[in-house]
C-alpha atoms as a PDB file:
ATOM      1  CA  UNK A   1     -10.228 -12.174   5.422  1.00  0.00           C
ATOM      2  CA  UNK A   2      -9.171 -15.479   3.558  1.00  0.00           C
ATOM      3  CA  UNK A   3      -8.863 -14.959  -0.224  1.00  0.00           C
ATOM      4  CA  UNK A   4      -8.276 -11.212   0.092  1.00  0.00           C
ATOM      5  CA  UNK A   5      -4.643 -10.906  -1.255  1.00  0.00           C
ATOM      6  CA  UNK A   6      -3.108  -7.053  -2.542  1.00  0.00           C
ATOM      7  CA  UNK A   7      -1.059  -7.807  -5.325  1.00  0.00           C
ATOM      8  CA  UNK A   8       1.614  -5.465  -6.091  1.00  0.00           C
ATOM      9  CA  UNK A   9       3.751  -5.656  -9.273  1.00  0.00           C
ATOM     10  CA  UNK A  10       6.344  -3.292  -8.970  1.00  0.00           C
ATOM     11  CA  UNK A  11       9.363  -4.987  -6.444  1.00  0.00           C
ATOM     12  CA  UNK A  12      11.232  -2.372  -4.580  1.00  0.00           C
ATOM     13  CA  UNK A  13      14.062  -2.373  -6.711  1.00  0.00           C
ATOM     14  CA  UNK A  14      11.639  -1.458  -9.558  1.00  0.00           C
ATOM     15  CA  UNK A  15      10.285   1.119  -7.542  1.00  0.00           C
ATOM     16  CA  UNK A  16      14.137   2.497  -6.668  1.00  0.00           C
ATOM     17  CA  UNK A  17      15.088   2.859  -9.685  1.00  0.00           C
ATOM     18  CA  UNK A  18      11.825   4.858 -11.145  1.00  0.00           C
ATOM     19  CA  UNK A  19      12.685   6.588  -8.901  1.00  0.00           C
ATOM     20  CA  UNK A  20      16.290   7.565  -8.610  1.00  0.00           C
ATOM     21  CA  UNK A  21      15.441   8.334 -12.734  1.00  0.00           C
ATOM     22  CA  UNK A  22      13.034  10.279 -11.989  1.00  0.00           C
ATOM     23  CA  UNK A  23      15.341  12.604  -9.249  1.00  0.00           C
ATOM     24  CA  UNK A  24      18.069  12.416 -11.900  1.00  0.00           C
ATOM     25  CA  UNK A  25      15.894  14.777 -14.357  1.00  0.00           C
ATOM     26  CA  UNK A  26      13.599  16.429 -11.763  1.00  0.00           C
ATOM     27  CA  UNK A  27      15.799  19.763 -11.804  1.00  0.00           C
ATOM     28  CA  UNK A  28      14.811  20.074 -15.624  1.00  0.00           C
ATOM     29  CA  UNK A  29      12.642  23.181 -14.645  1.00  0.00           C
ATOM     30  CA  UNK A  30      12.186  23.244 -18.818  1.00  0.00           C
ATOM     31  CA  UNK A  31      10.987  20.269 -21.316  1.00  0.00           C
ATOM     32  CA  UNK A  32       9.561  16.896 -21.055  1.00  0.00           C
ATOM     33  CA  UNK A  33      11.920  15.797 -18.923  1.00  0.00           C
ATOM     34  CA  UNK A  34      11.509  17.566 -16.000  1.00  0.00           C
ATOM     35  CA  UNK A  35       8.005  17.815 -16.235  1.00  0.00           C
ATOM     36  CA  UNK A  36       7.625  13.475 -16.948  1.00  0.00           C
ATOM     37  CA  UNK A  37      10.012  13.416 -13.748  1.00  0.00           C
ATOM     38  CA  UNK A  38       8.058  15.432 -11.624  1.00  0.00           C
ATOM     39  CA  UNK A  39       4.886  13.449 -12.379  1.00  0.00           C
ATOM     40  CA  UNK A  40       6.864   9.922 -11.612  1.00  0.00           C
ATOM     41  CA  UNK A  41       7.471  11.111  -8.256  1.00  0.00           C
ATOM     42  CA  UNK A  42       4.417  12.535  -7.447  1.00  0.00           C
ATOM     43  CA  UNK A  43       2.491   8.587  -8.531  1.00  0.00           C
ATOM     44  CA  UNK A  44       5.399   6.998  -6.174  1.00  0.00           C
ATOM     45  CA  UNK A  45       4.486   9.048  -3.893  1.00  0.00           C
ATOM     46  CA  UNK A  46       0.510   8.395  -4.498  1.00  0.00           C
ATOM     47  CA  UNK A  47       1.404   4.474  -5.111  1.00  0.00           C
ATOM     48  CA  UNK A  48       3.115   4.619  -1.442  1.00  0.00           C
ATOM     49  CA  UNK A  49      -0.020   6.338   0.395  1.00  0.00           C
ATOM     50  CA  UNK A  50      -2.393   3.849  -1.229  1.00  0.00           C
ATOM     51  CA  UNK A  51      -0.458   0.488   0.008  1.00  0.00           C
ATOM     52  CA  UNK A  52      -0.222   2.367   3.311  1.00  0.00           C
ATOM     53  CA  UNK A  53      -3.504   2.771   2.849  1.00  0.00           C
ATOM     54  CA  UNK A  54      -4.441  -1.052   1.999  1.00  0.00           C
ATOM     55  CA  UNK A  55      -2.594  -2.047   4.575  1.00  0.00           C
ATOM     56  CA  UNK A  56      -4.363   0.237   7.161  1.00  0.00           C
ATOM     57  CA  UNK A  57      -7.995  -1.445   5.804  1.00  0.00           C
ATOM     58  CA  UNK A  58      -6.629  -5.059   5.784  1.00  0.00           C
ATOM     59  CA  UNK A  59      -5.855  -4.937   9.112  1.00  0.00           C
ATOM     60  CA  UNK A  60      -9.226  -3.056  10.191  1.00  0.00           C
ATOM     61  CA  UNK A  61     -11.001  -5.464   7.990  1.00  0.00           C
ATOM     62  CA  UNK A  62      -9.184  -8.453   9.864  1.00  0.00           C
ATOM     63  CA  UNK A  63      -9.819  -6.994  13.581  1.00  0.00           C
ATOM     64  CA  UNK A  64     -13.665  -6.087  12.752  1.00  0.00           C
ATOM     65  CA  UNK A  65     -13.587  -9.999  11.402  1.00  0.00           C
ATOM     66  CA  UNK A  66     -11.824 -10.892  14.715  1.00  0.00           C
ATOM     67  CA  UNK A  67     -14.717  -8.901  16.872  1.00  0.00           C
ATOM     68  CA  UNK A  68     -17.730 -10.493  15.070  1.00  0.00           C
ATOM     69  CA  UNK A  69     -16.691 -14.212  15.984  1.00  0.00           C
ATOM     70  CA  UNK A  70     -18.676 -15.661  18.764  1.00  0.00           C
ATOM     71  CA  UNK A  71     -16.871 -16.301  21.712  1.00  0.00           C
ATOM     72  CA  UNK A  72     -16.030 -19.668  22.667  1.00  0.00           C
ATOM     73  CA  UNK A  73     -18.015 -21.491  25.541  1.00  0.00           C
ATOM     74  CA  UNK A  74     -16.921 -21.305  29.165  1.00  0.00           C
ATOM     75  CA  UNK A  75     -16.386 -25.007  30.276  1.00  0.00           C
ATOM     76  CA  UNK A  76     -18.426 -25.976  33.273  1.00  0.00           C
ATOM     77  CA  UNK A  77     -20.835 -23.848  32.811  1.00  0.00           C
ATOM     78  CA  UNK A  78     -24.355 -25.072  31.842  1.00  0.00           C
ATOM     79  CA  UNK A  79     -26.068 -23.829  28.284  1.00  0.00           C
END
């Protein structure tokens, strides 16, 4: 798992405030407004599932790593 790093750009404050714009204009049933705001949320909401999503892997990835490694030897007991 070494060298395998997720690299996300957006800091949660970023992410806050795309978001509380995007709630601000997504009663705008009419224009691009309401429309651009509706499609903000919906890639938060995608952008959220797919680090939950990372995460999920990384830490399969890391306990399928953790099964494959030989176990150590017993001591006292003859090879």
């Amino acid at each position: 798992m070494e060298g395998f790093l997720v690299s996300v750009t957006l800091s949660d404050d970023e992410v806050k405030s795309m978001e509380h714009a995007a709630r601000r204009f997504c009663g705008a049933f009419t224009g691009t407004s309401g429309t651009l705001a509706g499609m903000v949320l919906r890639c938060l909401a995608e952008r959220k599932r797919l680090l939950a999503e990372v995460n999920h892997l990384t830490v399969e990835l890391a306990r399928r790593d953790e099964i494959r490694r030989p176990l150590p030897a017993l001591a006292g007991v003859p090879e």
